[in-house]
Protein backbone atom coordinates (compact mmCIF):
# COMPACT_ATOMS: atom_id res chain seq x y z
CA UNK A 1 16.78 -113.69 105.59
CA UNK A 2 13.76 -112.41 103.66
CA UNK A 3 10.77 -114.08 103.83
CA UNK A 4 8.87 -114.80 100.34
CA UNK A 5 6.00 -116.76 98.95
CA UNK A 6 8.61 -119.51 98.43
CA UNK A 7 10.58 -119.92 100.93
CA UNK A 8 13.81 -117.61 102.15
CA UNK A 9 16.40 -115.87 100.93
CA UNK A 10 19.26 -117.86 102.25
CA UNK A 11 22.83 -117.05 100.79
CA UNK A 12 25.64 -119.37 101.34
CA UNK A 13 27.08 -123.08 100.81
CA UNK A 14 26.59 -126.33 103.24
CA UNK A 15 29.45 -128.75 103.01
CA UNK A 16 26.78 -131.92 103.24
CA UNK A 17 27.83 -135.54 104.23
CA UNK A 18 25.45 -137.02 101.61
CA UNK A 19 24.17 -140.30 103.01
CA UNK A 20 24.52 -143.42 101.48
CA UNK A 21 20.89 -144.71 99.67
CA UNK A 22 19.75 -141.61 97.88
CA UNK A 23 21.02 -139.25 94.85
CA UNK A 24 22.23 -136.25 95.12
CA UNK A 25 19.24 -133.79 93.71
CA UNK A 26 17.41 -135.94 96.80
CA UNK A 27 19.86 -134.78 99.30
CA UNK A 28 20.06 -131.37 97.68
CA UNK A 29 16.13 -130.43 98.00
CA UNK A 30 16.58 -131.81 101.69
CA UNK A 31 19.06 -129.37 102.37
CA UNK A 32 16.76 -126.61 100.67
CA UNK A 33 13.94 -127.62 102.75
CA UNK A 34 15.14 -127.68 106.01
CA UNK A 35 17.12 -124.22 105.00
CA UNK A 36 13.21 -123.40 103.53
CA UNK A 37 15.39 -122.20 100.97
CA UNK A 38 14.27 -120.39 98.03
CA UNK A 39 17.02 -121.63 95.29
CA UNK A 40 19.92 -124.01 95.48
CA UNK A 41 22.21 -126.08 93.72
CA UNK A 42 25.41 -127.96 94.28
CA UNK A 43 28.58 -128.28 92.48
CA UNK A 44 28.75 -132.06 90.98
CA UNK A 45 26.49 -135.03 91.61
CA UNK A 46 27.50 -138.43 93.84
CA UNK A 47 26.38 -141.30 92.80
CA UNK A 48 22.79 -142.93 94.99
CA UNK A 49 25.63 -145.51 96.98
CA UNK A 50 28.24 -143.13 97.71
CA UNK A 51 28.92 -140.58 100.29
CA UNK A 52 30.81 -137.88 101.31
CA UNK A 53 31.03 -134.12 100.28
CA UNK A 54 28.42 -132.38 98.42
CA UNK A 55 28.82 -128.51 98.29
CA UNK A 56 25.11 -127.29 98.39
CA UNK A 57 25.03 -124.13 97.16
CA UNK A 58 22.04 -121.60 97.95
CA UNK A 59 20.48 -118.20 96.83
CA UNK A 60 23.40 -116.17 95.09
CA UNK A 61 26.02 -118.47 96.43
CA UNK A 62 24.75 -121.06 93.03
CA UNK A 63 25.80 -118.36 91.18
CA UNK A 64 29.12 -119.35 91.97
CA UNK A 65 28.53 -123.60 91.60
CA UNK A 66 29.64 -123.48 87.61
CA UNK A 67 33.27 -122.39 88.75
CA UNK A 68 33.72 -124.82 91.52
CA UNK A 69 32.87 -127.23 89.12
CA UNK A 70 36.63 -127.22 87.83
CA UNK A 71 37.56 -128.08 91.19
CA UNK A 72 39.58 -131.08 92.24
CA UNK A 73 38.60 -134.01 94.31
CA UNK A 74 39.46 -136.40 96.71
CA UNK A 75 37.87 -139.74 97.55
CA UNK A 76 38.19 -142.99 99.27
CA UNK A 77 37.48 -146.02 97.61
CA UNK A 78 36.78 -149.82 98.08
CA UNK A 79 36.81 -152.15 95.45
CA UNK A 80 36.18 -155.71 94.85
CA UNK A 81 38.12 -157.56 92.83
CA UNK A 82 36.95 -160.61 90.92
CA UNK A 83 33.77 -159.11 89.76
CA UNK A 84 32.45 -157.27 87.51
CA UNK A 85 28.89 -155.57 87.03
CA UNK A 86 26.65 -153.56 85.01
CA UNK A 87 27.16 -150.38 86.76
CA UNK A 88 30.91 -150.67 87.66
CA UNK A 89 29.36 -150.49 91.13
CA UNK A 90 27.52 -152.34 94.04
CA UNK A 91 24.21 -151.12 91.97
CA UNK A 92 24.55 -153.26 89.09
CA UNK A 93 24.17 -156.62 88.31
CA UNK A 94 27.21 -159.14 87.83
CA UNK A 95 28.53 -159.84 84.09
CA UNK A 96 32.04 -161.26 84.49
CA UNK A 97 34.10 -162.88 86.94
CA UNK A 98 38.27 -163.05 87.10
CA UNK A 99 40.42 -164.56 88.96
CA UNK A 100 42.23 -162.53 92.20
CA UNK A 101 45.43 -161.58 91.67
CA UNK A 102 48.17 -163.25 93.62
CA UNK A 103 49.84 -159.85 94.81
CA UNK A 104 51.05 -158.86 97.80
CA UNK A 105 50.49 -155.08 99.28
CA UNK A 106 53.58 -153.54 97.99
CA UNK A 107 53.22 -154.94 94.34
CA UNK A 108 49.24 -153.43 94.27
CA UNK A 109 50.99 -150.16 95.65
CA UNK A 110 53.27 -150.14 93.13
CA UNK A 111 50.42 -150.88 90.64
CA UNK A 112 48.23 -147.95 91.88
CA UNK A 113 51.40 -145.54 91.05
CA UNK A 114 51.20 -146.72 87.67
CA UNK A 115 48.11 -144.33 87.28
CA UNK A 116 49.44 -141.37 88.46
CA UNK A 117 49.65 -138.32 86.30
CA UNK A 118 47.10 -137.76 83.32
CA UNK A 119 45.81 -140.78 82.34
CA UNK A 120 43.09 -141.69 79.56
CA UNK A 121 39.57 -142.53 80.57
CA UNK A 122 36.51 -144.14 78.38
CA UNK A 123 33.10 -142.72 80.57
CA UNK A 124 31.36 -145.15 81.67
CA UNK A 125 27.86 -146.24 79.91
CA UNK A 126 26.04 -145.62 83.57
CA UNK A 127 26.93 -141.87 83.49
CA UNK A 128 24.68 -138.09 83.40
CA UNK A 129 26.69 -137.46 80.17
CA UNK A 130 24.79 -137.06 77.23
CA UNK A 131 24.56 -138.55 73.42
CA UNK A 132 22.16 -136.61 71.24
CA UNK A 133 20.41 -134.84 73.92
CA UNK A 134 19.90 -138.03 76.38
CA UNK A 135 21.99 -139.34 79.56
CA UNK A 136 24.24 -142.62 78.59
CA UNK A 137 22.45 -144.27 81.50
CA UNK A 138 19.11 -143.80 79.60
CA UNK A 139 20.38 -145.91 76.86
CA UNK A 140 22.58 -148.21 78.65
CA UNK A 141 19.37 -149.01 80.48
CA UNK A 142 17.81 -150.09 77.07
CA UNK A 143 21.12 -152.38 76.35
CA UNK A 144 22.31 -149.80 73.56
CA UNK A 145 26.05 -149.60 73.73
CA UNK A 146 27.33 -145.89 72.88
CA UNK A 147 30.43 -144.87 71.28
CA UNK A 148 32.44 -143.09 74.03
CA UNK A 149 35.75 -140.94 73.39
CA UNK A 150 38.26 -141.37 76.05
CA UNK A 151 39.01 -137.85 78.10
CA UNK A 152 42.30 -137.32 79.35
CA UNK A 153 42.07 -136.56 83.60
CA UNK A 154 44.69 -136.24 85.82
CA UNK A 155 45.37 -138.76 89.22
CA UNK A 156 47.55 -135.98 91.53
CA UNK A 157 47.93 -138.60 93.77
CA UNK A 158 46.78 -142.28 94.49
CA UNK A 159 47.34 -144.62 97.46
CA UNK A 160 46.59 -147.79 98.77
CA UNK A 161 44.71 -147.90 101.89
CA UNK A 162 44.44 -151.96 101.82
CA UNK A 163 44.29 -154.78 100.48
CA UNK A 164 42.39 -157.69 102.07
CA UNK A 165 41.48 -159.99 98.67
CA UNK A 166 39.41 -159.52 97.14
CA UNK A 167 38.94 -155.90 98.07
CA UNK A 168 41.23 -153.00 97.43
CA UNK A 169 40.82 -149.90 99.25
CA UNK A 170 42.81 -146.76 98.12
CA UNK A 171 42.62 -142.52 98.46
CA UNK A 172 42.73 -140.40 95.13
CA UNK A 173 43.23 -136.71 94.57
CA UNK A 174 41.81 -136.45 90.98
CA UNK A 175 40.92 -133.55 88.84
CA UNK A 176 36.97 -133.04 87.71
CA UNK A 177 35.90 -135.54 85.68
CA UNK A 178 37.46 -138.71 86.85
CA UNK A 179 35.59 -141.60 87.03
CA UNK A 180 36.25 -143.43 90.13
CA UNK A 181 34.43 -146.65 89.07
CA UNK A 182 36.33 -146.73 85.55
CA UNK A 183 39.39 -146.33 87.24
CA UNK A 184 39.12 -149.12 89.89
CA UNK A 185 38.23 -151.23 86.68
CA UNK A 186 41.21 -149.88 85.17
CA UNK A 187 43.31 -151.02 88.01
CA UNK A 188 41.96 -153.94 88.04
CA UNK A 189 42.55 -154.91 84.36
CA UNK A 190 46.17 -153.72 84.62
CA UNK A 191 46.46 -156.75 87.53
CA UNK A 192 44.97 -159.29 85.67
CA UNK A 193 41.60 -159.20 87.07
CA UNK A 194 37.89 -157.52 86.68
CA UNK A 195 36.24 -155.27 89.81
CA UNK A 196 33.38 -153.41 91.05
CA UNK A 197 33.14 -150.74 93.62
CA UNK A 198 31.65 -151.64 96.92
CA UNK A 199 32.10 -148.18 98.74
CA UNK A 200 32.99 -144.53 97.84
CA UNK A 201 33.32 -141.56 99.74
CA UNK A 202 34.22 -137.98 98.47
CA UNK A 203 36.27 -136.61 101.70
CA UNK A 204 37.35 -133.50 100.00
CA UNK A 205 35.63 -130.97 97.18
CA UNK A 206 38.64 -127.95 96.40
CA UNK A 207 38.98 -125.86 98.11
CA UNK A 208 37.33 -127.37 101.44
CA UNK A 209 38.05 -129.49 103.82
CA UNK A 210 36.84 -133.02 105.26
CA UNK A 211 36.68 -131.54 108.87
CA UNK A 212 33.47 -129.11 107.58
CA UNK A 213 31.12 -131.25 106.54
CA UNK A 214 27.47 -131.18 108.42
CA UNK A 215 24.90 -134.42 108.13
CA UNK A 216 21.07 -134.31 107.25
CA UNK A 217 20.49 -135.19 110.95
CA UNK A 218 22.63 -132.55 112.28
CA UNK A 219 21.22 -129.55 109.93
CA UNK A 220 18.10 -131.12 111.43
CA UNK A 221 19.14 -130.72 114.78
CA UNK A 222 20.31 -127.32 114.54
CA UNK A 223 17.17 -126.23 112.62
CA UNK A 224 15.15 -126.76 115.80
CA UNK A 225 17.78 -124.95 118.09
CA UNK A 226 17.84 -122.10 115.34
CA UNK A 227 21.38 -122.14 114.56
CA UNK A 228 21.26 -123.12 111.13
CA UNK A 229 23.33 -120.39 110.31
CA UNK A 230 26.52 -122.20 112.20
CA UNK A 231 26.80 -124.55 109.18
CA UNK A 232 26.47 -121.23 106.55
CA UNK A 233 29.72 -120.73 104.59
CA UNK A 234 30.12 -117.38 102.48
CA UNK A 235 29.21 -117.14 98.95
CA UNK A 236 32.28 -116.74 97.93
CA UNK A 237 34.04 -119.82 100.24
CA UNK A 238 34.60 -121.55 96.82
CA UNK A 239 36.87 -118.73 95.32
CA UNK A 240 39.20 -118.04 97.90
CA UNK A 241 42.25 -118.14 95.82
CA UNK A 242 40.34 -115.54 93.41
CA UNK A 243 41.95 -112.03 94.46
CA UNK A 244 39.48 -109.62 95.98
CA UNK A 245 39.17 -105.80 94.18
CA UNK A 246 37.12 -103.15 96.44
CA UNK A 247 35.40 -100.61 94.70
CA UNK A 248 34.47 -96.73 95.53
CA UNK A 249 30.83 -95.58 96.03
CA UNK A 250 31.28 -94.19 91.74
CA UNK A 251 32.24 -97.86 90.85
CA UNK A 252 30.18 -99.87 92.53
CA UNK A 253 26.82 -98.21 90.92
CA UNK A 254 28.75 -98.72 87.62
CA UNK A 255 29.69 -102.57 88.51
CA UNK A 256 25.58 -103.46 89.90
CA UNK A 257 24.00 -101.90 86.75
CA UNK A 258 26.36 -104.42 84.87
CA UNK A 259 28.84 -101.60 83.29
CA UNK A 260 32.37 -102.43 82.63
CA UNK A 261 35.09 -99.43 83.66
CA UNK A 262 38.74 -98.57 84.17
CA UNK A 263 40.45 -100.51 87.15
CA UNK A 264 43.76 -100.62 89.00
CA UNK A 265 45.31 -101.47 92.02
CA UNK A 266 48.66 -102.57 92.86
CA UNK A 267 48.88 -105.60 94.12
CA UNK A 268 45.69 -106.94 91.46
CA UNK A 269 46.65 -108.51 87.88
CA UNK A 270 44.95 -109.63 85.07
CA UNK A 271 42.24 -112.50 85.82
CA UNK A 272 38.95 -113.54 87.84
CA UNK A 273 38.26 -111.74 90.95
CA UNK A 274 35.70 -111.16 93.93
CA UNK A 275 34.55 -107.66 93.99
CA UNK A 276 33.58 -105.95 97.73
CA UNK A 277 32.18 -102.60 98.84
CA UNK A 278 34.07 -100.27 100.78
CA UNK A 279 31.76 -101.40 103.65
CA UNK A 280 32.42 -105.53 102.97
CA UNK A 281 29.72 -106.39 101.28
CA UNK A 282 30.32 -109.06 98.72
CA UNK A 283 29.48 -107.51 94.85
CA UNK A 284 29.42 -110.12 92.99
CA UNK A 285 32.55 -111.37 90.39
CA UNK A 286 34.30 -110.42 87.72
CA UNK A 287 37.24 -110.40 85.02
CA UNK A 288 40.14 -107.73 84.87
CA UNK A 289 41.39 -107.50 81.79
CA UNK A 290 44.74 -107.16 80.59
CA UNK A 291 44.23 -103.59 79.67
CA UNK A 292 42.49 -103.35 83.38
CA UNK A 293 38.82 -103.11 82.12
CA UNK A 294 36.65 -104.42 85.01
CA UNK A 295 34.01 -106.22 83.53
CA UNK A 296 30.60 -108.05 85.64
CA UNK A 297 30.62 -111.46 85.15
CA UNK A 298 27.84 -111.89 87.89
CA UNK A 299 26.55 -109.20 90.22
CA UNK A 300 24.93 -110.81 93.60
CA UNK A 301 21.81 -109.61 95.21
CA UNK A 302 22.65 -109.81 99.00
């Protein structure tokens, strides 16, 4: 690390266990400061009530946030049946209630299966995505109502954790862009009834696991033993499936100037891939062609 006038030039991701109680651009500039971090970023916001993984990506590891973005998810989830609010969560205020549903555990179970596959979801009003510019929250804040297209997402896998009426708790492996609140209403509506989310926690961001994630109080911890480093994954721990390509002393000047250039190898097709020194030092990434031009896509300053 390199001191500057703004901090330090850290390099790498933090698997954080966001706490419940704040959003996650709060958590995020926690995580810079106690890094004193320079730049950082992470790879797809959590709701202020929820908890769980937030990949927090710093220095040149951000450059590689947008990708992980695609990633899949997993999350566990408690909903309340009988009500519903605002916000589709503990957040909002209550607007309806529904009677329970007179189910037992392996009719819900059956219920939840009902939603596997790719399914079609409206976004909710209380949402970052945008209409002419501004966040739907923004208006759904002034009571405007917006005109939302359902998106198609894909449930790999849901489960049901228990059920204790009136709340359901179940685990979901989703793809990006599922709404976990508009799907517990979903399920919900499908029963007969109306619901809210009480409690949600991401325990898995593709491609890492549960097991690595580090709190605020423990990054604080190690901060004063000076082992912040032991919670440092490698820019690149977000690509692992993306082949790696090692280039000669002629090609890597060619690849950190930005120049594209003949490539082969044998066991390297067509597609995205990390690119390393001879000596292991991580390049940056790029895109091999089908013709096998190798051509920067972003070149890292480590």
């Amino acid at each position: 690390m390199s001191r500057r006038k703004r901090g330090l030039d850290v390099h790498g991701i933090v698997l954080l266990d966001k706490p419940a109680g704040i959003s996650s651009n709060r958590a995020l500039q926690k995580v810079r400061g106690i890094f004193q971090a320079r730049k950082a970023g992470h790879t797809g916001s959590l709701d202020p009530f929820a908890t769980g993984m937030l990949p927090v990506c710093m220095g040149e590891a951000s450059k590689t946030a947008a990708f992980m973005l695609e990633a899949g998810k997993r999350y566990l989830a408690t909903a309340r049946l009988g009500e519903a609010t605002t916000t589709g969560d503990i957040e909002g205020e209550v607007i309806q209630t529904c009677p329970l549903p007179d189910l037992d555990s392996q009719s819900v179970a059956r219920t939840l299966e009902n939603f596997e596959g790719e399914i079609a979801q409206v976004p909710p009003m209380y949402s970052a995505l945008k209409h002419e510019g501004k966040p739907l929250y923004e208006y759904a804040r002034a009571g405007i109502e917006i005109e939302r297209p359902a998106r198609t997402v894909r449930i790999h896998q849901i489960d049901l954790k228990n059920w204790q009426p009136p709340e359901l708790t179940f685990e979901v492996h989703c793809s990006k862009g599922t709404y976990i609140r508009t799907l517990a209403e979903d399920i919900a509506t499908s029963i007969g009834s109306c619901a809210h989310l009480v409690k949600l926690r991401r325990v898995e961001v593709e491609p890492f696991a549960g097991s690595d994630m580090v709190t605020l109080v423990q990054l604080q911890e190690a901060r004063k033993q000076n082992n912040l480093d032991d919670f440092l994954l490698p820019v690149d721990a977000g690509l692992p499936d993306w082949p790696k390509v090692v280039l000669d002393k002629d090609q890597q000047g060619k690849f950190t100037h930005g120049n594209h250039f003949p490539f082969s190898a044998d066991d390297i097709t067509a597609g995205k891939v990390r690119v390393y020194s001879q000596q292991g030092n991580l390049l940056g990434l790029a895109e091999l062609s089908a013709d096998l031009i190798l051509q920067p896509t972003k070149v890292f300053d480590l």
